[in-house]
PDB file of N, CA and C in Angstrom:
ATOM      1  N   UNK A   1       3.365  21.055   2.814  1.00  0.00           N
ATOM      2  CA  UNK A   1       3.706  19.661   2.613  1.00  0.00           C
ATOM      3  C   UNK A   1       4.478  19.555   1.295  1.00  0.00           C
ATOM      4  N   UNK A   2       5.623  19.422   1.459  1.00  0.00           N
ATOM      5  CA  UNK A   2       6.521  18.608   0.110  1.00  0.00           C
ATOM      6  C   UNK A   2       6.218  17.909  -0.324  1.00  0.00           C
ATOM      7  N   UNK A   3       6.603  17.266  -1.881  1.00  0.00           N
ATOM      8  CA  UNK A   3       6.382  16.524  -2.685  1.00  0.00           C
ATOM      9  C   UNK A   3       6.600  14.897  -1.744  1.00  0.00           C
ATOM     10  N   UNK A   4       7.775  14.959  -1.098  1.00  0.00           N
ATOM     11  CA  UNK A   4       8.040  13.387  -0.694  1.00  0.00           C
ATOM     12  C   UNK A   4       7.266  13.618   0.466  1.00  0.00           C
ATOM     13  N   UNK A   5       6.766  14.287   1.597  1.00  0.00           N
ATOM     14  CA  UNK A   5       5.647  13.983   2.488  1.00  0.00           C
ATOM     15  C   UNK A   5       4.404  13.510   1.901  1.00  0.00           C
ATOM     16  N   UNK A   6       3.749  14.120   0.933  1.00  0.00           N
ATOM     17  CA  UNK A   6       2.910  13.643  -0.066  1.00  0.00           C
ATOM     18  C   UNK A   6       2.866  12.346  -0.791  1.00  0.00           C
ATOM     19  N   UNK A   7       3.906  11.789  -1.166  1.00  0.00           N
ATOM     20  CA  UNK A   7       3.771  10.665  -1.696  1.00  0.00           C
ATOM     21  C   UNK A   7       4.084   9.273  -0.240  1.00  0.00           C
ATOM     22  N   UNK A   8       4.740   9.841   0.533  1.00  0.00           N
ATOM     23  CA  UNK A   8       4.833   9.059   1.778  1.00  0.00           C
ATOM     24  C   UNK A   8       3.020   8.940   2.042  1.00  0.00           C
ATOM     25  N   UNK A   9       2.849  10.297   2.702  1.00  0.00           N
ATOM     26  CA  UNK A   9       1.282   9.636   2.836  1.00  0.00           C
ATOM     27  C   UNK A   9       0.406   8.986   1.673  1.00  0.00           C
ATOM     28  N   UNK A  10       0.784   8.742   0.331  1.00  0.00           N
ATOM     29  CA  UNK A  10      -0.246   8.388  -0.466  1.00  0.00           C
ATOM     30  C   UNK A  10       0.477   7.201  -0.719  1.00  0.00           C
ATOM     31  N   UNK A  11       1.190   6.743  -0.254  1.00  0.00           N
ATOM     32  CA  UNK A  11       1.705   5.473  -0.090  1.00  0.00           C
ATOM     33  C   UNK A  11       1.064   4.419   1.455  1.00  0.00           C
ATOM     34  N   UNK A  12       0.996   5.218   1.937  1.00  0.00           N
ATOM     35  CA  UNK A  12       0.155   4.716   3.541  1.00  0.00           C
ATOM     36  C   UNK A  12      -1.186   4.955   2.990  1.00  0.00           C
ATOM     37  N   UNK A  13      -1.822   5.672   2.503  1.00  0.00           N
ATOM     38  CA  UNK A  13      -3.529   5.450   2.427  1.00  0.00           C
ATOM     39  C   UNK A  13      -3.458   4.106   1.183  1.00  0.00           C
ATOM     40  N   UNK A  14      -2.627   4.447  -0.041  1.00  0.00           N
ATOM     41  CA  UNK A  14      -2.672   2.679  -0.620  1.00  0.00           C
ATOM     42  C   UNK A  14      -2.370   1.401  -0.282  1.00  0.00           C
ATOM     43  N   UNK A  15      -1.668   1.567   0.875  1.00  0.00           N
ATOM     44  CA  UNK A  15      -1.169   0.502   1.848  1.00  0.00           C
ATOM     45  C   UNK A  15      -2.740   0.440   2.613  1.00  0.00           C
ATOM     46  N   UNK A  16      -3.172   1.133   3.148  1.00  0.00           N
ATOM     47  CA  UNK A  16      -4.531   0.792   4.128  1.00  0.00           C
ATOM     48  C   UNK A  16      -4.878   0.675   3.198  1.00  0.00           C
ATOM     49  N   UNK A  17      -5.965   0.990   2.161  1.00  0.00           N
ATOM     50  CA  UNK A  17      -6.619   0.711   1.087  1.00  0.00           C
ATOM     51  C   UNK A  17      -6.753  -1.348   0.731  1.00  0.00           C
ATOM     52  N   UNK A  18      -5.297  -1.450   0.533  1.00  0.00           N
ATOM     53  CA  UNK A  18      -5.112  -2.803   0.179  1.00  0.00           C
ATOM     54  C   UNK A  18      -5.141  -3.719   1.080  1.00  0.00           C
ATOM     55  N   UNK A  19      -4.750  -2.951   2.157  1.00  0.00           N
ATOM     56  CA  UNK A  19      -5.254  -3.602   3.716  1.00  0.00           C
ATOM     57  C   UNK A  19      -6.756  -4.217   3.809  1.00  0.00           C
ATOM     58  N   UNK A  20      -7.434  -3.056   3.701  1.00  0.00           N
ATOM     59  CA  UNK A  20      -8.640  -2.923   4.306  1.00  0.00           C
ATOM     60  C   UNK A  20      -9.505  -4.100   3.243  1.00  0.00           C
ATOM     61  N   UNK A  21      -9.086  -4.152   1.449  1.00  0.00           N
ATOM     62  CA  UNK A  21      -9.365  -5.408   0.737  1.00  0.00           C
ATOM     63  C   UNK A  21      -9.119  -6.360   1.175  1.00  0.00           C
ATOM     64  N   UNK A  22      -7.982  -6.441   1.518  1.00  0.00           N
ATOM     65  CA  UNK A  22      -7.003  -8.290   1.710  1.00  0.00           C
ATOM     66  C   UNK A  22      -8.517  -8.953   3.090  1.00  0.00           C
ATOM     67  N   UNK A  23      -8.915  -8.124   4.301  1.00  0.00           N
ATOM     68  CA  UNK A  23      -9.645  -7.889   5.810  1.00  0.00           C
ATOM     69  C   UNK A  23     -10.923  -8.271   5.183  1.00  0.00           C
ATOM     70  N   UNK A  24     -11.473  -7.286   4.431  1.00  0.00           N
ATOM     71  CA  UNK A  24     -12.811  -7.373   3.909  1.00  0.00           C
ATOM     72  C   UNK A  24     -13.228  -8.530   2.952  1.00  0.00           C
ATOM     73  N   UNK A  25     -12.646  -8.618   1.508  1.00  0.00           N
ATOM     74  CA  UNK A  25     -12.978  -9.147   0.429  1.00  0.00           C
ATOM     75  C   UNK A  25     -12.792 -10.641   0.663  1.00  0.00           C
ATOM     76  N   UNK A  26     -13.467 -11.312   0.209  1.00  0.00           N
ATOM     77  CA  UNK A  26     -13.404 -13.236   0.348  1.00  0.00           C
ATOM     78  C   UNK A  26     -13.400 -14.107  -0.960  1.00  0.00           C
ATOM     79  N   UNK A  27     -12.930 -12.844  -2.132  1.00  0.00           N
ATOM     80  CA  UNK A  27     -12.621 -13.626  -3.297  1.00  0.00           C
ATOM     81  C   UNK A  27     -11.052 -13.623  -3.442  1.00  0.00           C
ATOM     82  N   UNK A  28     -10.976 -14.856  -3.690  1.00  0.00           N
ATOM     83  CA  UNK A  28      -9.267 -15.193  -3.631  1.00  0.00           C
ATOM     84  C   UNK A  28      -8.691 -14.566  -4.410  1.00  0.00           C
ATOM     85  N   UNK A  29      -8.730 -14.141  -6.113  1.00  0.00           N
ATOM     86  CA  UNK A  29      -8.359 -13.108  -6.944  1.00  0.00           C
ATOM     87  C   UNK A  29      -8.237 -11.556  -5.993  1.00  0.00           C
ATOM     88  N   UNK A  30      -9.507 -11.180  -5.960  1.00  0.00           N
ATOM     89  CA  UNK A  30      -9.504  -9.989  -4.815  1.00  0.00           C
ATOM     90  C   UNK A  30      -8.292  -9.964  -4.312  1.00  0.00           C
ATOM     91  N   UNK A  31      -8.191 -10.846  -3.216  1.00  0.00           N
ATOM     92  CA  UNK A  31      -7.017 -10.983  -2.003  1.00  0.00           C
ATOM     93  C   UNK A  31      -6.066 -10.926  -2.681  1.00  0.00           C
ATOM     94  N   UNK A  32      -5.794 -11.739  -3.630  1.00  0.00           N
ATOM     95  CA  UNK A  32      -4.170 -11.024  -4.245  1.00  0.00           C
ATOM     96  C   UNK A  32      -4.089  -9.926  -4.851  1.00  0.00           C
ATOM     97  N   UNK A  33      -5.244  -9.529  -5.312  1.00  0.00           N
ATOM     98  CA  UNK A  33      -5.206  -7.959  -6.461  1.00  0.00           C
ATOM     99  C   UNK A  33      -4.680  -6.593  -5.002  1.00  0.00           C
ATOM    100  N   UNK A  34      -5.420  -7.059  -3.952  1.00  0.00           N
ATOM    101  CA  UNK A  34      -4.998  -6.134  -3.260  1.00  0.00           C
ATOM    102  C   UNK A  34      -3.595  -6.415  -2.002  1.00  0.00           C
ATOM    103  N   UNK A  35      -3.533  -7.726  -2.393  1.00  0.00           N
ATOM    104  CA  UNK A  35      -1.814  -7.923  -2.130  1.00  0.00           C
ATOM    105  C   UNK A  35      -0.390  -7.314  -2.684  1.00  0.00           C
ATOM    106  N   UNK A  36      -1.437  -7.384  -3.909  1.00  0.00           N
ATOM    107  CA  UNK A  36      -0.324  -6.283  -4.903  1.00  0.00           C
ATOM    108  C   UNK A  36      -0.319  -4.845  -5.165  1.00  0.00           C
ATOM    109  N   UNK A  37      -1.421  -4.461  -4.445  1.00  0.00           N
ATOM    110  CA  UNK A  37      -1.598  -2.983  -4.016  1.00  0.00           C
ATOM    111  C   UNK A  37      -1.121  -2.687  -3.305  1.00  0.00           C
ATOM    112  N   UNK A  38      -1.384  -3.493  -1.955  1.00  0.00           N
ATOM    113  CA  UNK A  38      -0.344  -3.323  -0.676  1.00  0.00           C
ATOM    114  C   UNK A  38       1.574  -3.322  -0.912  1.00  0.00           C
ATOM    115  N   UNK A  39       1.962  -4.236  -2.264  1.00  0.00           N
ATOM    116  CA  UNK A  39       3.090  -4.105  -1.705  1.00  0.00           C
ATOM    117  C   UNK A  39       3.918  -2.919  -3.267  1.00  0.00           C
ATOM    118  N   UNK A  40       2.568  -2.433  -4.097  1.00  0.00           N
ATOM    119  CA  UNK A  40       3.271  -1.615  -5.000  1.00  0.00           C
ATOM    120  C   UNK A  40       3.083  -0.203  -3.985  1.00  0.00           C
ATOM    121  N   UNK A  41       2.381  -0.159  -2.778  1.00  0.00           N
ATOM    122  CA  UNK A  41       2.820   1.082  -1.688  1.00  0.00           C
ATOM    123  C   UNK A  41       3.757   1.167  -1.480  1.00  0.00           C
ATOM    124  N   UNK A  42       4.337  -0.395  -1.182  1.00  0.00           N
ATOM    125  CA  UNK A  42       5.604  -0.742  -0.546  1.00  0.00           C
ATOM    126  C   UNK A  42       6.564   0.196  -1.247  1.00  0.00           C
ATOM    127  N   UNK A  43       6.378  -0.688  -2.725  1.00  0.00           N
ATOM    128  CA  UNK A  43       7.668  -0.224  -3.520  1.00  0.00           C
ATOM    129  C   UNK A  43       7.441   1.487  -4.150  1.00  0.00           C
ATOM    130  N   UNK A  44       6.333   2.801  -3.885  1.00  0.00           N
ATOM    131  CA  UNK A  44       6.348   3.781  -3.799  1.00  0.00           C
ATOM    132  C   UNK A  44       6.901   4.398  -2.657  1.00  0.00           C
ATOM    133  N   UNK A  45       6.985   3.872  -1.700  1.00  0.00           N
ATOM    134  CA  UNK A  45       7.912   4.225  -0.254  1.00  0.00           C
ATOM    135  C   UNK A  45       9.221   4.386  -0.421  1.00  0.00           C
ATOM    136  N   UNK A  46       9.710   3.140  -0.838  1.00  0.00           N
ATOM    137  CA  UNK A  46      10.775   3.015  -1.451  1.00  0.00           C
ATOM    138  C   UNK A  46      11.665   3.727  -2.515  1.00  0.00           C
ATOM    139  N   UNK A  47      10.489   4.168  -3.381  1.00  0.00           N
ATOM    140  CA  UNK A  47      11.363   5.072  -4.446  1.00  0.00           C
ATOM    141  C   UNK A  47      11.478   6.245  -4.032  1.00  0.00           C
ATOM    142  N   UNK A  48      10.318   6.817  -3.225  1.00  0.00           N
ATOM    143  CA  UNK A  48      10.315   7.601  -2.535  1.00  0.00           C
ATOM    144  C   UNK A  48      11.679   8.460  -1.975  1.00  0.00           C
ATOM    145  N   UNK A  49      11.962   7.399  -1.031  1.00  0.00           N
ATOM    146  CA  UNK A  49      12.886   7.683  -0.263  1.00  0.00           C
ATOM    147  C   UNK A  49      14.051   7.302  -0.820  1.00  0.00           C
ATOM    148  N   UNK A  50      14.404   6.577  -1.229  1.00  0.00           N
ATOM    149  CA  UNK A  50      15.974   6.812  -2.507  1.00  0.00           C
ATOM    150  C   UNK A  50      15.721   8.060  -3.424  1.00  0.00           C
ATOM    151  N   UNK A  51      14.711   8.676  -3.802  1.00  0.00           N
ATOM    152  CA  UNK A  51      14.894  10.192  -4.261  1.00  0.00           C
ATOM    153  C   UNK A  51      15.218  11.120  -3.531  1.00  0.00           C
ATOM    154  N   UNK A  52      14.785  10.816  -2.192  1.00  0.00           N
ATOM    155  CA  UNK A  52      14.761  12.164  -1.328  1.00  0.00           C
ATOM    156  C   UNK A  52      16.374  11.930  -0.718  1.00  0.00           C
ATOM    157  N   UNK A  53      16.875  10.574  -0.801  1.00  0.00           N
ATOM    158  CA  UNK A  53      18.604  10.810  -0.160  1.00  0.00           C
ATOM    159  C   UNK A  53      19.415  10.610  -1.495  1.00  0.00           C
ATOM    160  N   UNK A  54      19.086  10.582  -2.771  1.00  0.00           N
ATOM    161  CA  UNK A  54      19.944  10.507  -3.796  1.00  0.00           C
ATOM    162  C   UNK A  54      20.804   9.012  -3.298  1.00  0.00           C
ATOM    163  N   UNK A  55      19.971   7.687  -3.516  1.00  0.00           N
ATOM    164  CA  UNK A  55      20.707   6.674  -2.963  1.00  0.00           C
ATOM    165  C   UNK A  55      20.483   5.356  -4.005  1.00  0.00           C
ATOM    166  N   UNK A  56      20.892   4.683  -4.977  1.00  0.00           N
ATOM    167  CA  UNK A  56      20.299   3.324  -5.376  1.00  0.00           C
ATOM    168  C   UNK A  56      19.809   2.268  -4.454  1.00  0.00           C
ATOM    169  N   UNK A  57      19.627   2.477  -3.128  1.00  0.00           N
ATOM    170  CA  UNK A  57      19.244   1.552  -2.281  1.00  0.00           C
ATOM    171  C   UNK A  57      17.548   1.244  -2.598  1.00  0.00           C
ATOM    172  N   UNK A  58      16.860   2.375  -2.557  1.00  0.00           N
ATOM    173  CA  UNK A  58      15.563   2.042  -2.984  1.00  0.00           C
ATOM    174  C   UNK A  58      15.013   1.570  -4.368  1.00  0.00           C
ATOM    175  N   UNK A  59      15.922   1.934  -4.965  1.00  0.00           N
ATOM    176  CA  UNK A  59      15.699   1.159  -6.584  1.00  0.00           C
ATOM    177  C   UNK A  59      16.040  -0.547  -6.681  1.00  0.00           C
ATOM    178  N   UNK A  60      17.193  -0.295  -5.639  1.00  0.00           N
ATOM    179  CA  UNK A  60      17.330  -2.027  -5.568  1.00  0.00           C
ATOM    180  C   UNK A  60      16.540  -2.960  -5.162  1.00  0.00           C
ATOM    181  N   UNK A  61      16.309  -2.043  -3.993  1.00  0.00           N
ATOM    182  CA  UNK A  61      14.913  -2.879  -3.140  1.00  0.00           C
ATOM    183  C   UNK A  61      13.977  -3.569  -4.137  1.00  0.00           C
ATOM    184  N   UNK A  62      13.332  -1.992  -5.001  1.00  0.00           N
ATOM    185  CA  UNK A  62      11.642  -2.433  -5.977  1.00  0.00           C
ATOM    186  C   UNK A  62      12.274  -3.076  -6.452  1.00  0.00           C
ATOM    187  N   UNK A  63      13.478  -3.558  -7.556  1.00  0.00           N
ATOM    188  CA  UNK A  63      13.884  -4.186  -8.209  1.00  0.00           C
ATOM    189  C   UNK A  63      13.523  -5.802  -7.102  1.00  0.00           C
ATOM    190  N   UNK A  64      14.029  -6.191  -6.050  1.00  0.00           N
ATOM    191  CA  UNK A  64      14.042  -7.230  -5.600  1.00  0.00           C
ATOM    192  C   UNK A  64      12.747  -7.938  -5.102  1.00  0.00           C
ATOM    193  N   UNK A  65      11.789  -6.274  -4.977  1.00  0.00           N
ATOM    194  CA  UNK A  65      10.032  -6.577  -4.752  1.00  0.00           C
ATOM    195  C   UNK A  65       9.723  -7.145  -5.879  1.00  0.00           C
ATOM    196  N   UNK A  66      10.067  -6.830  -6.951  1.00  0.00           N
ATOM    197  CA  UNK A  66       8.664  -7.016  -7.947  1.00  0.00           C
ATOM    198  C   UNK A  66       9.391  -8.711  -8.674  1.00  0.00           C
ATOM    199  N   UNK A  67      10.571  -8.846  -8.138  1.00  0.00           N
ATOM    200  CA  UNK A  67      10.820 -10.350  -8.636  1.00  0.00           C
ATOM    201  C   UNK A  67      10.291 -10.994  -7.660  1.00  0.00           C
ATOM    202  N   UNK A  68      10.322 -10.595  -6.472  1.00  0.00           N
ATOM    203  CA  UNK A  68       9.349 -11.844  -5.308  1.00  0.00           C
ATOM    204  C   UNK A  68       8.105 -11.229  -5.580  1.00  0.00           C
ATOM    205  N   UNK A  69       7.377 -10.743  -6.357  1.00  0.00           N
ATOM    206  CA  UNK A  69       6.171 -10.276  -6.319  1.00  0.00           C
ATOM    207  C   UNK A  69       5.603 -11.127  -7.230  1.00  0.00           C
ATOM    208  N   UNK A  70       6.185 -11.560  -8.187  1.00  0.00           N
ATOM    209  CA  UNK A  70       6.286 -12.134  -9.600  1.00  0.00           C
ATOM    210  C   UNK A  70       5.962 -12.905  -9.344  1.00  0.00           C
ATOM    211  N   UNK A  71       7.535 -13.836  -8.221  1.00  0.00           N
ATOM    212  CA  UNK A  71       7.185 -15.368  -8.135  1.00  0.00           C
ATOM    213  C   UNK A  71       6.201 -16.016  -7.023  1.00  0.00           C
ATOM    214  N   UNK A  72       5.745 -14.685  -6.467  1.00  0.00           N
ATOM    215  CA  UNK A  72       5.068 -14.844  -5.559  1.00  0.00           C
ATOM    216  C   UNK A  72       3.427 -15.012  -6.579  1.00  0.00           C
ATOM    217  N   UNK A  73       3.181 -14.067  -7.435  1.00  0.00           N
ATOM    218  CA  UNK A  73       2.105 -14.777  -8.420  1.00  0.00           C
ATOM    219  C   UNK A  73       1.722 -15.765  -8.750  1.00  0.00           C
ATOM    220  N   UNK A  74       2.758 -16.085  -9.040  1.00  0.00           N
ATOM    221  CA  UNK A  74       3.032 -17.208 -10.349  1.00  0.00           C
ATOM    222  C   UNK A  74       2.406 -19.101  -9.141  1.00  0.00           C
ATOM    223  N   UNK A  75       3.404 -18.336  -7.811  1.00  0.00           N
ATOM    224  CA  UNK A  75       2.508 -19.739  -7.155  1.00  0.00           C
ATOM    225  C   UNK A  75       1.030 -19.719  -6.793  1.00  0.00           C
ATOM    226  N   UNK A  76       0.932 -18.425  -6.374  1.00  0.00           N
ATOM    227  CA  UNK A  76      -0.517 -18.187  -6.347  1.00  0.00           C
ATOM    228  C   UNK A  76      -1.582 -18.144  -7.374  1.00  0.00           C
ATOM    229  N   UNK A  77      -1.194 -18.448  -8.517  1.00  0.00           N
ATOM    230  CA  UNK A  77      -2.294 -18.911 -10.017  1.00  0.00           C
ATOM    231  C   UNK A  77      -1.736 -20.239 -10.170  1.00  0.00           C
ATOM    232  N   UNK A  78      -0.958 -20.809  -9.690  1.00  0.00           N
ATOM    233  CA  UNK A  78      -0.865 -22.453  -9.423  1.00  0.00           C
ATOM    234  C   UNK A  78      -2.239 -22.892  -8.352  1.00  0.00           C
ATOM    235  N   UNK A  79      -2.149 -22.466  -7.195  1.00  0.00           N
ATOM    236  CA  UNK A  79      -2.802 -22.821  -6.249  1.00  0.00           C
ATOM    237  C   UNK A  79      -4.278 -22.593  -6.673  1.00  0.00           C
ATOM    238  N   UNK A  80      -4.463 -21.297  -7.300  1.00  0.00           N
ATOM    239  CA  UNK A  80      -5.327 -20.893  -7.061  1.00  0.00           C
ATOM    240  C   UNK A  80      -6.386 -22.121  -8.390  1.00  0.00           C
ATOM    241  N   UNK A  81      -5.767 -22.139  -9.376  1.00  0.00           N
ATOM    242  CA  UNK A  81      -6.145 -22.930 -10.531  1.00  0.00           C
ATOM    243  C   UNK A  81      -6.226 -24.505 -10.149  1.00  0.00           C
ATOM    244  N   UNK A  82      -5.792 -24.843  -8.991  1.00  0.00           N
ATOM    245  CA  UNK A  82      -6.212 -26.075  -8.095  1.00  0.00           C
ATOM    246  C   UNK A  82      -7.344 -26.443  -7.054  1.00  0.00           C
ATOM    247  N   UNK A  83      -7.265 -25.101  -6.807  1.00  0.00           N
ATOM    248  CA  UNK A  83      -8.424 -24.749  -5.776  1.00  0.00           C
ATOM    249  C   UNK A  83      -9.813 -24.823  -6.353  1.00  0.00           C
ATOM    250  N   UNK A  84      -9.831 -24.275  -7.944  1.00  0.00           N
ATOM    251  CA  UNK A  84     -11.123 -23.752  -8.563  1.00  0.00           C
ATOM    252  C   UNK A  84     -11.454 -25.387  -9.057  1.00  0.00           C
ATOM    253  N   UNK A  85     -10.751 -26.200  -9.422  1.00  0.00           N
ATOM    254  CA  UNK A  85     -10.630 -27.560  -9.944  1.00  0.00           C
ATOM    255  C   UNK A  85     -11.197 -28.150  -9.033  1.00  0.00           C
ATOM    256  N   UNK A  86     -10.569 -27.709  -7.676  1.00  0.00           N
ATOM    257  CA  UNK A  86     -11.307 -29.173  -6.327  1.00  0.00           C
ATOM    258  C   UNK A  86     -12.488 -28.346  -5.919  1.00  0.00           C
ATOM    259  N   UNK A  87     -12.743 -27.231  -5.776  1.00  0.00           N
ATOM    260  CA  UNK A  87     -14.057 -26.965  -5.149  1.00  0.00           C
ATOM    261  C   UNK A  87     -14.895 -25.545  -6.549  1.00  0.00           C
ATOM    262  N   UNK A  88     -14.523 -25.965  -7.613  1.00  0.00           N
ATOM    263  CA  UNK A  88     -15.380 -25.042  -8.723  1.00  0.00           C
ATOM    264  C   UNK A  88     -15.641 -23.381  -8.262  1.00  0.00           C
ATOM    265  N   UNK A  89     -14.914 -22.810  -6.985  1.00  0.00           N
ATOM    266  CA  UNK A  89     -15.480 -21.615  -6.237  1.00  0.00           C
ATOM    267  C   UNK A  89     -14.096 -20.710  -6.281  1.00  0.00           C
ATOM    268  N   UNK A  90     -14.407 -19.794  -6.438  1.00  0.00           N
ATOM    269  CA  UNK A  90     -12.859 -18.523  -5.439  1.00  0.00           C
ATOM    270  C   UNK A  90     -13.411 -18.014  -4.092  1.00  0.00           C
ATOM    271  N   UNK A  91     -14.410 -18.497  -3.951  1.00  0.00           N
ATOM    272  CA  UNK A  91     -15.009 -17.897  -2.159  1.00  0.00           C
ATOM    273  C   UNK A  91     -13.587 -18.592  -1.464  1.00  0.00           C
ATOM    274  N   UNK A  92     -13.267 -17.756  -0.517  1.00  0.00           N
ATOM    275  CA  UNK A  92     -12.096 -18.545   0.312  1.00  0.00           C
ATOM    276  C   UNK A  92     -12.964 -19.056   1.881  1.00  0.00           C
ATOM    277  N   UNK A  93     -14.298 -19.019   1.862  1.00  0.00           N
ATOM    278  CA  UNK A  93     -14.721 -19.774   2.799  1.00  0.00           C
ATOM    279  C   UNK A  93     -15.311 -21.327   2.303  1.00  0.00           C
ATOM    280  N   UNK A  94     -15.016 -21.463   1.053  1.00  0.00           N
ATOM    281  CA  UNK A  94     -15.467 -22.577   0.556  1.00  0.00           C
ATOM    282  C   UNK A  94     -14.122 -23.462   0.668  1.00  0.00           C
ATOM    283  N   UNK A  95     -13.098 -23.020   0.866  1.00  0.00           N
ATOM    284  CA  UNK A  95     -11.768 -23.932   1.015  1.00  0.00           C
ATOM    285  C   UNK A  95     -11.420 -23.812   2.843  1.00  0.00           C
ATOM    286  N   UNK A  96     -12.564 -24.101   3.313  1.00  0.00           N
ATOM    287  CA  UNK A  96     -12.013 -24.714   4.626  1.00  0.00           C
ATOM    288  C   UNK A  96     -11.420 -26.034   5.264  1.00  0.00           C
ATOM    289  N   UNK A  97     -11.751 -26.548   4.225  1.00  0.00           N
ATOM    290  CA  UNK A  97     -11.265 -27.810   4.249  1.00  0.00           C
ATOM    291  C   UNK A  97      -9.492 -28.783   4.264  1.00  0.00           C
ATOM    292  N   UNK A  98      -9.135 -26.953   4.025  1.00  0.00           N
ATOM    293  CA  UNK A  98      -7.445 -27.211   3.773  1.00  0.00           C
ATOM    294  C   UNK A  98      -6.964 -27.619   5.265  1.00  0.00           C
ATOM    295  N   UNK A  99      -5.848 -28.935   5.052  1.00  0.00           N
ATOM    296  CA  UNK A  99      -5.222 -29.430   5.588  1.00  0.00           C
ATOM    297  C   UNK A  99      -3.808 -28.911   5.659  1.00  0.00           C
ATOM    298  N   UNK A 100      -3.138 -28.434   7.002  1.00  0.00           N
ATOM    299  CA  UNK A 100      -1.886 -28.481   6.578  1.00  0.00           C
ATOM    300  C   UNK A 100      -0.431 -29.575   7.039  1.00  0.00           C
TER     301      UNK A 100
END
């Protein structure tokens, strides 16, 4: 097994890994900590494979992940800092109440 088969698969077991959190865990912090596990697999796939073809395509990509990753935070500690305000909890079975 080569170096880039190796990091391909250790990019898929941190991808399930963050999977298997986001499935299991019911604290809303949780769920994003392993949202961002799931998609820094992403962006190890990615570099991955722009090393193995000598290409800036995969550098561009992480570059374009980790700014939607960012702003993808940034709404989710909005929400989330609203959520703890209306129901004092991060259980995400305590916010059933959401309307959409």
């Amino acid at each position: 097994m080569d170096k880039y088969q190796f990091l391909i698969t250790m990019a898929g077991v941190i991808f399930s890994l963050g999977l298997l959190g986001v499935a299991v865990r019911r604290n809303l912090l949780v769920v994003m900590m392993c949202l961002e596990i799931m998609l820094n697999a992403v962006v190890l796939s990615f570099v991955t494979s722009a090393s193995r073809s000598n290409t800036v395509a995969g550098a561009s990509m992480t570059f374009f992940i980790y700014v939607a990753a960012s702003c993808e935070i940034a709404l989710a500690m909005a929400i989330v800092v609203l959520l703890v305000k209306r129901h004092g909890t991060l259980d995400l079975d305590a916010h059933q109440d959401l309307k959409g």
